[in-house]
C-alpha atoms as a PDB file:
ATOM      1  CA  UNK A   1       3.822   7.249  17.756  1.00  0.00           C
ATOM      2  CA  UNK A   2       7.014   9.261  16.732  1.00  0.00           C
ATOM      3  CA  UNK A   3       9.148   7.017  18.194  1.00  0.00           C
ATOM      4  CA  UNK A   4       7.145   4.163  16.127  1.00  0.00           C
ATOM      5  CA  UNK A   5       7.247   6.542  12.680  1.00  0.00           C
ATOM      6  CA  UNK A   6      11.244   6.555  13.356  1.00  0.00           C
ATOM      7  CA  UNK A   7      11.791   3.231  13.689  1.00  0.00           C
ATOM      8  CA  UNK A   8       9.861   1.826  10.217  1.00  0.00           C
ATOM      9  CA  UNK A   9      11.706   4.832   8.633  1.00  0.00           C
ATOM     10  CA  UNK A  10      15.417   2.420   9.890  1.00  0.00           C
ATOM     11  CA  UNK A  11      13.405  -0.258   8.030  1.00  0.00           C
ATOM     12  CA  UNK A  12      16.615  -1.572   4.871  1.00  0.00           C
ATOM     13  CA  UNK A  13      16.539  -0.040   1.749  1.00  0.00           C
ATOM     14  CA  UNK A  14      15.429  -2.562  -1.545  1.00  0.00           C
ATOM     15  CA  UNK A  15      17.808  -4.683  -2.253  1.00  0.00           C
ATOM     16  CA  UNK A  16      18.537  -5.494   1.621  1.00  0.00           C
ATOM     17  CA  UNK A  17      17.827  -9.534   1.074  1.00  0.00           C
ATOM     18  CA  UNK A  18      21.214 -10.729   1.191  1.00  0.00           C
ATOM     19  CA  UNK A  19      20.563 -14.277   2.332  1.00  0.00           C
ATOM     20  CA  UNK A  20      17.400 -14.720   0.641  1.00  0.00           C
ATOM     21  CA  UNK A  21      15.658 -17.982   0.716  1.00  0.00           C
ATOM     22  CA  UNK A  22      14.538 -19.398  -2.266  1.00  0.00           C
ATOM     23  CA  UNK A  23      11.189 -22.305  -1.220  1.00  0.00           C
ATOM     24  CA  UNK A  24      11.889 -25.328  -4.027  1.00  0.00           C
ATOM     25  CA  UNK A  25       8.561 -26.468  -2.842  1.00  0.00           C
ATOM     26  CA  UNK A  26       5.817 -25.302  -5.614  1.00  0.00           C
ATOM     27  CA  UNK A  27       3.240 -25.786  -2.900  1.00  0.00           C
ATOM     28  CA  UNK A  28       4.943 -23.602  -0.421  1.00  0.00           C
ATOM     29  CA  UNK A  29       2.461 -21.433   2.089  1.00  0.00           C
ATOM     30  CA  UNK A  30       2.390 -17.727   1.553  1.00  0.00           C
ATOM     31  CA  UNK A  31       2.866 -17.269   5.563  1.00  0.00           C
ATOM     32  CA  UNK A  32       6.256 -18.878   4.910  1.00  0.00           C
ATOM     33  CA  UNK A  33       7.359 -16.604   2.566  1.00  0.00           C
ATOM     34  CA  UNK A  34       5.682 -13.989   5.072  1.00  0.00           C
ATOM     35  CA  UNK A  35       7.654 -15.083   7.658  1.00  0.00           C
ATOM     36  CA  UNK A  36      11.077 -15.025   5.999  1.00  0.00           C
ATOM     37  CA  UNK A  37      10.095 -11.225   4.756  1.00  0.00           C
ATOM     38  CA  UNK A  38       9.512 -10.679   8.678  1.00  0.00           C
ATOM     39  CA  UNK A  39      13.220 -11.231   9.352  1.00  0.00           C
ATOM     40  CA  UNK A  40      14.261  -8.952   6.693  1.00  0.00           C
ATOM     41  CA  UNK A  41      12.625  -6.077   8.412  1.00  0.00           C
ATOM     42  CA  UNK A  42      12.742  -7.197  12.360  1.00  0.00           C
ATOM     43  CA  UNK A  43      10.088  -5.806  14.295  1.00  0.00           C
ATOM     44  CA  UNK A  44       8.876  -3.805  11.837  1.00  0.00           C
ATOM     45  CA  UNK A  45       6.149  -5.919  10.158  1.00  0.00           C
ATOM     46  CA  UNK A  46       4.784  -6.243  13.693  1.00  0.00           C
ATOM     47  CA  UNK A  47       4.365  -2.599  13.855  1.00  0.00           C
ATOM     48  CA  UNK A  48       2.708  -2.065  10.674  1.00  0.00           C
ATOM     49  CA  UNK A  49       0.356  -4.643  11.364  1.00  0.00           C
ATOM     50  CA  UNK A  50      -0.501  -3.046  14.547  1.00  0.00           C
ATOM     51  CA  UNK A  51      -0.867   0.725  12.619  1.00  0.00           C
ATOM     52  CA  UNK A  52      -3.510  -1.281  10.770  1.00  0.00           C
ATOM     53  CA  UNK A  53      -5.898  -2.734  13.786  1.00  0.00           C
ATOM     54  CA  UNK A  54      -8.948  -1.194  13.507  1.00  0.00           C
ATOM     55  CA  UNK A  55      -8.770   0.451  17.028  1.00  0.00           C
ATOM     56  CA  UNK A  56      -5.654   2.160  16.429  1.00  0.00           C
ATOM     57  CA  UNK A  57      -6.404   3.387  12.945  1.00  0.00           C
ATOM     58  CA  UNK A  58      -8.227   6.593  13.844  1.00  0.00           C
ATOM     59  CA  UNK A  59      -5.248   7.793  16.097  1.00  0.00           C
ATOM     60  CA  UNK A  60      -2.759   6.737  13.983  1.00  0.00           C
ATOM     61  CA  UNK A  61      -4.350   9.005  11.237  1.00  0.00           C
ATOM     62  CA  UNK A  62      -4.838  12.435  13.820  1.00  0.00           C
ATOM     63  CA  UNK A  63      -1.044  11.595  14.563  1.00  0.00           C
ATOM     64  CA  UNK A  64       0.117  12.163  10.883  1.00  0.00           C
ATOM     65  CA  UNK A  65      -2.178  14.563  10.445  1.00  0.00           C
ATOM     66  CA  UNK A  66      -0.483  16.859  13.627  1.00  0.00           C
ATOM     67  CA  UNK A  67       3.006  15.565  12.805  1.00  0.00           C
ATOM     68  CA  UNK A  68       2.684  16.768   9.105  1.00  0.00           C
ATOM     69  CA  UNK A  69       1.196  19.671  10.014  1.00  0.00           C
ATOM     70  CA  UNK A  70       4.074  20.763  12.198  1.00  0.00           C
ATOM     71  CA  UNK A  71       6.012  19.388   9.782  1.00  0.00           C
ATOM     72  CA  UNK A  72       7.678  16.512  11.858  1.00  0.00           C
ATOM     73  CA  UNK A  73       7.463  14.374   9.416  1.00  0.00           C
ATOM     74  CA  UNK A  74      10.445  13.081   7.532  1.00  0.00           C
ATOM     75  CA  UNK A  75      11.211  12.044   3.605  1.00  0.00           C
ATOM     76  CA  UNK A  76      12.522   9.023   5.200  1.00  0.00           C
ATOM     77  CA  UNK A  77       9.320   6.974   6.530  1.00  0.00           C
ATOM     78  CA  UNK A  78       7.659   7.397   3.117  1.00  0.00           C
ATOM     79  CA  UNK A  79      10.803   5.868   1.682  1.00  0.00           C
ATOM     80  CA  UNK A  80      11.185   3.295   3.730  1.00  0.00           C
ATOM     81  CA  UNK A  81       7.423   2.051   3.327  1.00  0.00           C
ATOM     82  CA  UNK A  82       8.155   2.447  -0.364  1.00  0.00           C
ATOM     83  CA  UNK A  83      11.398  -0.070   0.330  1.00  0.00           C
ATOM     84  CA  UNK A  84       8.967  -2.329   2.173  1.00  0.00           C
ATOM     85  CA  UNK A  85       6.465  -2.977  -0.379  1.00  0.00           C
ATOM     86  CA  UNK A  86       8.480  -3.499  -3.208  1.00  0.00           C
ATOM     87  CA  UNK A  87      11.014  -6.141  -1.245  1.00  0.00           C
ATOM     88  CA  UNK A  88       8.032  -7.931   0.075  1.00  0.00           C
ATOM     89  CA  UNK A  89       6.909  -8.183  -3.976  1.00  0.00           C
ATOM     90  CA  UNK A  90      10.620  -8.625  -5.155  1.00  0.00           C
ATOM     91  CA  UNK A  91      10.807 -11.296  -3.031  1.00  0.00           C
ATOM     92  CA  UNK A  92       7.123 -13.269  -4.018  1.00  0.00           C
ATOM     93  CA  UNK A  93       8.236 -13.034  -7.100  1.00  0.00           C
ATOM     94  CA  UNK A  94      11.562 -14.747  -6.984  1.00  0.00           C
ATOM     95  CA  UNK A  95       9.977 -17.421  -5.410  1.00  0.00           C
ATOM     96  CA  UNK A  96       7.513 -17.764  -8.145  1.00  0.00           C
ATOM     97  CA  UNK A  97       4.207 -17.358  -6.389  1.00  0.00           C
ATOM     98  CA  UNK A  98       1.512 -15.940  -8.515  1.00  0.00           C
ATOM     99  CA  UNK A  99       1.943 -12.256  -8.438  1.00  0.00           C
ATOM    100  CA  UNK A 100      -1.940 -11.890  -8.228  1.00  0.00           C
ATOM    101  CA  UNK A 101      -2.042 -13.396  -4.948  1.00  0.00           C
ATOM    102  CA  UNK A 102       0.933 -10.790  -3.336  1.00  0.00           C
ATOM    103  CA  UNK A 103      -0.336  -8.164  -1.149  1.00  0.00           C
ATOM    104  CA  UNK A 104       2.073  -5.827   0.550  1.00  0.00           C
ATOM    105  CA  UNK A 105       2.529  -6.283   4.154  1.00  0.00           C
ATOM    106  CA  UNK A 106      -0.524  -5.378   6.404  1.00  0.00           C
ATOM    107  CA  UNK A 107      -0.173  -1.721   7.419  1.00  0.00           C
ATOM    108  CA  UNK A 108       2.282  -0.469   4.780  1.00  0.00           C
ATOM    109  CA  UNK A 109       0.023   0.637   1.914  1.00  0.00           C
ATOM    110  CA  UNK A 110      -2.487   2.841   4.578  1.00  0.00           C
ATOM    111  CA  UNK A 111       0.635   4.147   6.789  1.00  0.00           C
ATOM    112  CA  UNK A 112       2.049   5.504   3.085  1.00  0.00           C
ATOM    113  CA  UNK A 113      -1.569   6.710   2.394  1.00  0.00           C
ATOM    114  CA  UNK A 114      -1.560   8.906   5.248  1.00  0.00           C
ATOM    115  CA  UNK A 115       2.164  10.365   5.579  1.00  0.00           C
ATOM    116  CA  UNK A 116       2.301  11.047   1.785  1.00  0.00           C
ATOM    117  CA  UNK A 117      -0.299  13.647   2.161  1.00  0.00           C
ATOM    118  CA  UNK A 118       2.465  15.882   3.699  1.00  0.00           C
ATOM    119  CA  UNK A 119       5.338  13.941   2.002  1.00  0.00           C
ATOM    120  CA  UNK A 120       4.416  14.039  -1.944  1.00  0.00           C
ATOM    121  CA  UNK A 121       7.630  14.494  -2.883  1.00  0.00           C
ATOM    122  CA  UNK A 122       9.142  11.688  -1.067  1.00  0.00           C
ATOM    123  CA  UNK A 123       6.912   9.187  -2.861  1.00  0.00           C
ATOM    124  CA  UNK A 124       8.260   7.901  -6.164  1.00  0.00           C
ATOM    125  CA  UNK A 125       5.659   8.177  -9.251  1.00  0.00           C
ATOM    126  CA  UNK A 126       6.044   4.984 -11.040  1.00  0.00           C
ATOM    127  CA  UNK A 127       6.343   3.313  -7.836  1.00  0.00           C
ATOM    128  CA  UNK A 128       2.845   4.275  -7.770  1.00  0.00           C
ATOM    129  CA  UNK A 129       1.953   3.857 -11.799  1.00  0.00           C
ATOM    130  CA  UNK A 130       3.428   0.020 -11.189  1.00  0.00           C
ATOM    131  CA  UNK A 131       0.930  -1.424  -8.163  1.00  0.00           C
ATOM    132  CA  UNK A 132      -1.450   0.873  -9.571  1.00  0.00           C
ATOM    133  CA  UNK A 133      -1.329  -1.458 -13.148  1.00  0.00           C
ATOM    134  CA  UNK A 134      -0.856  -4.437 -10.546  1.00  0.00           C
ATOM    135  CA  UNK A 135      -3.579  -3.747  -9.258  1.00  0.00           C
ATOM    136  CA  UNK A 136      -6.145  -2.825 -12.095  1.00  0.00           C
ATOM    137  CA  UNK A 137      -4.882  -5.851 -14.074  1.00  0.00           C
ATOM    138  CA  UNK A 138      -5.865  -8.515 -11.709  1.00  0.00           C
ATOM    139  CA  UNK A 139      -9.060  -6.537 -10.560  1.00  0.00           C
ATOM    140  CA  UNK A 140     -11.411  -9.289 -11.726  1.00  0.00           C
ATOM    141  CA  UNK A 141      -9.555 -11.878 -10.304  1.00  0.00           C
ATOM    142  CA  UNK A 142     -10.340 -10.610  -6.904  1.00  0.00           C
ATOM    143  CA  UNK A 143      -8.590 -12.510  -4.646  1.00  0.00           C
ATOM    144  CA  UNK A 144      -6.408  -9.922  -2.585  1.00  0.00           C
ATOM    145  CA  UNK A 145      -7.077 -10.424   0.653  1.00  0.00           C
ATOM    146  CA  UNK A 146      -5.852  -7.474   2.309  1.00  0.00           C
ATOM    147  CA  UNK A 147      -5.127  -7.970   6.081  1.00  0.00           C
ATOM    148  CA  UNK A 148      -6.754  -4.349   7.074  1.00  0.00           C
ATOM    149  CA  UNK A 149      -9.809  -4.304   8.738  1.00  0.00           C
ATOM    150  CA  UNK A 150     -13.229  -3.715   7.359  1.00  0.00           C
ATOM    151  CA  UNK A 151     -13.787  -0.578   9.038  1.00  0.00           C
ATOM    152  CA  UNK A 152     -12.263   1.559   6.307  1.00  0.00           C
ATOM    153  CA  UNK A 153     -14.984   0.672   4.036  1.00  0.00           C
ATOM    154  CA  UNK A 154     -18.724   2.102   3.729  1.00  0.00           C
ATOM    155  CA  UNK A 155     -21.320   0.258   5.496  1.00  0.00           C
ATOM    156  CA  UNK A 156     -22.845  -0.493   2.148  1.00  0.00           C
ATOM    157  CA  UNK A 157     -19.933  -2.988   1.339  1.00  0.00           C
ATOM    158  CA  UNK A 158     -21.994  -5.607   3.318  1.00  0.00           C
ATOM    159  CA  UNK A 159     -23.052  -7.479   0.650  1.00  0.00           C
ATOM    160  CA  UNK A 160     -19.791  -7.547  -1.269  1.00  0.00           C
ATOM    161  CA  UNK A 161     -17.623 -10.553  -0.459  1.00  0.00           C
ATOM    162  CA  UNK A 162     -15.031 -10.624   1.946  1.00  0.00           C
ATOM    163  CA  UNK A 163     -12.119 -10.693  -0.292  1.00  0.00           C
ATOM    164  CA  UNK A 164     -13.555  -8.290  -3.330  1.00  0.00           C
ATOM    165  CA  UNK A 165     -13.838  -5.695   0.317  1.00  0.00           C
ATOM    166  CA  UNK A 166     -10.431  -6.277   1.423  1.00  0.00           C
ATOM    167  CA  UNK A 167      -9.227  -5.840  -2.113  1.00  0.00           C
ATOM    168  CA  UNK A 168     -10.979  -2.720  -2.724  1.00  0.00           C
ATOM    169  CA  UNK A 169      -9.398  -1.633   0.255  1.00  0.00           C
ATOM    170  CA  UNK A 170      -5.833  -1.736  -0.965  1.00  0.00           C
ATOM    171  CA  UNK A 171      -7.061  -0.310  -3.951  1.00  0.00           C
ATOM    172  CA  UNK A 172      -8.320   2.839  -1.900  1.00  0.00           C
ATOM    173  CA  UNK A 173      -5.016   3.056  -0.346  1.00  0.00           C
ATOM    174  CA  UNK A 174      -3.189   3.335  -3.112  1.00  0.00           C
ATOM    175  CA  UNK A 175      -5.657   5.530  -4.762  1.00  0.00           C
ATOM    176  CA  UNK A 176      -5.327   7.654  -1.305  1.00  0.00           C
ATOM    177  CA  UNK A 177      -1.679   8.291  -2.304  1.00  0.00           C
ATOM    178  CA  UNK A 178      -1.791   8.594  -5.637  1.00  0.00           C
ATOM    179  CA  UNK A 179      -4.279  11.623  -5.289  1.00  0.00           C
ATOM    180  CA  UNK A 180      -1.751  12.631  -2.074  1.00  0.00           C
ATOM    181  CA  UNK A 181       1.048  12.678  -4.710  1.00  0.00           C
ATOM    182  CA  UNK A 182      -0.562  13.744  -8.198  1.00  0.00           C
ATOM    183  CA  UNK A 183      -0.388  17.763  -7.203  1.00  0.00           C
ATOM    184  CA  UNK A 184       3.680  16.944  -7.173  1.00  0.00           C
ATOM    185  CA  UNK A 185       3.329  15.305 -10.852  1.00  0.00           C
ATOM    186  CA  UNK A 186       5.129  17.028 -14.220  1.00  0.00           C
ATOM    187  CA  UNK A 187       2.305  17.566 -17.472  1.00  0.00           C
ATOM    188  CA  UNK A 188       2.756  13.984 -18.356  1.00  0.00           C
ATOM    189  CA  UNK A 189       2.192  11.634 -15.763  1.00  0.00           C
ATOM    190  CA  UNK A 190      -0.830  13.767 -14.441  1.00  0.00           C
ATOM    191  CA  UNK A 191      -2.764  13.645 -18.051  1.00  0.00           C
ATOM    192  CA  UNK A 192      -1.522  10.220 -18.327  1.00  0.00           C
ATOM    193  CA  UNK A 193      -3.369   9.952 -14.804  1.00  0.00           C
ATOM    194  CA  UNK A 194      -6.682  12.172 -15.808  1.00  0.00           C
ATOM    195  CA  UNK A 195      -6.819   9.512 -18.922  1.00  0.00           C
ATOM    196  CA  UNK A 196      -7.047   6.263 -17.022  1.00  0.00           C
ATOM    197  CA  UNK A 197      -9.314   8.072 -14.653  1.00  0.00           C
ATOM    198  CA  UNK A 198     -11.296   8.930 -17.818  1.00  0.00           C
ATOM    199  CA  UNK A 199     -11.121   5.190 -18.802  1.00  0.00           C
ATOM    200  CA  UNK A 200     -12.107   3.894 -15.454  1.00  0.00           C
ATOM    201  CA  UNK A 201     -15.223   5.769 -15.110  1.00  0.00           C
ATOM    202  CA  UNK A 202     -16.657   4.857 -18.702  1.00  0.00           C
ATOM    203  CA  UNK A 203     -15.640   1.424 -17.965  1.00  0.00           C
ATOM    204  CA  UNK A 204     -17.458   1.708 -14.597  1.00  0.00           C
ATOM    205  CA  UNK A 205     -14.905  -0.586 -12.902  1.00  0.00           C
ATOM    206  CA  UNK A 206     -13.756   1.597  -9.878  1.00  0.00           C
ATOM    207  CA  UNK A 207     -15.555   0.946  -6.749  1.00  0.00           C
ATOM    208  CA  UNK A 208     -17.478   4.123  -5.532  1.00  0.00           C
ATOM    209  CA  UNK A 209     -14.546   5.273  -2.959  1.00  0.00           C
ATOM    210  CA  UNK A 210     -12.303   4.892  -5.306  1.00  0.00           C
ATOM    211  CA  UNK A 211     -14.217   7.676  -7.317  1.00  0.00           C
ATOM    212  CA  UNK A 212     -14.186   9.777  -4.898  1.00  0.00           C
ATOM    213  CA  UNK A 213     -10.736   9.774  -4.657  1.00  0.00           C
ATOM    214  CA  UNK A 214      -9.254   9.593  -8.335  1.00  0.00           C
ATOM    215  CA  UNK A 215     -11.969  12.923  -8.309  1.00  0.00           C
ATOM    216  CA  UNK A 216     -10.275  14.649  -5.492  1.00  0.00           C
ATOM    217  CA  UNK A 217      -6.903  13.780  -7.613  1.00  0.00           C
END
């Protein structure tokens, strides 16, 4: 699993797509655009997407947890997986898909949700404060579909739909790190944090895990 850590942590910096390809076609597949992100980051994608099977998961999570406890784990991967998210939206973007249908590569927002609990620091607050508004602005259009499995909700997500579930999940991710990352904040950010928390729960819009979480935070 080390070996795998250090070789997302190689993944390019933002700003890496040098011979970016720009789809004319206004009906053009997301896996396309998936697929040209792939060779960006070779190998890497594959790996991520692997972190997130639903088999692997639990070890992947007692990994981090020993690594960051013996403090093997460097700045580095968090940046990296920071790198990878915003490319793969950078790059939606410029191709003019709807920005309500991007999700980040499958693997990249739960890896980053489990290393930044020993790597606050490394993680970049309005990185965070950015997918976080993403996120909460297109909440009711619920069609982000991410690719992790099911088994990191509760069992009494049944009866939600497939997508709202996957969405939540990314949501829960990112909520994961943010509350991994808010003890690191300066006075601002953190009431500016404790207010949309505030906001949230009036507004009754957060999903019960997400509670949870923005109440650990």
């Amino acid at each position: 699993m080390e070996l795998v850590l250090d070789r997302i942590s190689r993944a390019g910096p933002e700003g890496t797509i040098r011979n970016q390809t720009t789809f004319s076609d206004s009906n053009v597949k997301a896996k396309d655009i998936e697929r040209e992100i792939g060779l960006l980051f070779p190998g890497i994608l594959v790996l991520l997407k692997e972190i997130c099977n639903g088999e692997v998961t639990p070890w992947v999570k007692k990994i981090c947890t020993s690594l960051g406890k013996k403090k093997r784990l460097r700045p580095k991967i968090a940046i990296a997986l920071q790198n990878i998210i915003k490319t793969s939206e950078s790059y939606w973007v410029s191709n003019s898909m709807p920005i309500e249908k991007w999700t980040a590569p499958p693997g990249a927002w739960f890896l980053l949700s489990e290393v930044s609990a020993y790597l606050s620091k490394a993680v970049d607050w309005e990185f965070l404060h950015h997918h976080w508004q993403l996120l909460d602005k297109y909440r009711a259009v619920g069609e982000f579909k991410s690719p992790c499995p099911k088994e990191f909700m509760n069992e009494d997500e049944d009866g939600i739909e497939s997508s709202s579930v996957e969405w939540v999940s990314d949501r829960v991710f990112l909520l994961q790190t943010i509350s991994n990352v808010s003890v690191e904040l300066p006075p601002e950010p953190a009431a500016e944090l404790a207010h949309n928390l505030l906001i949230r729960i009036e507004e009754f819009s957060m999903h019960s895990t997400e509670v949870a979480i923005q109440a650990y935070a």
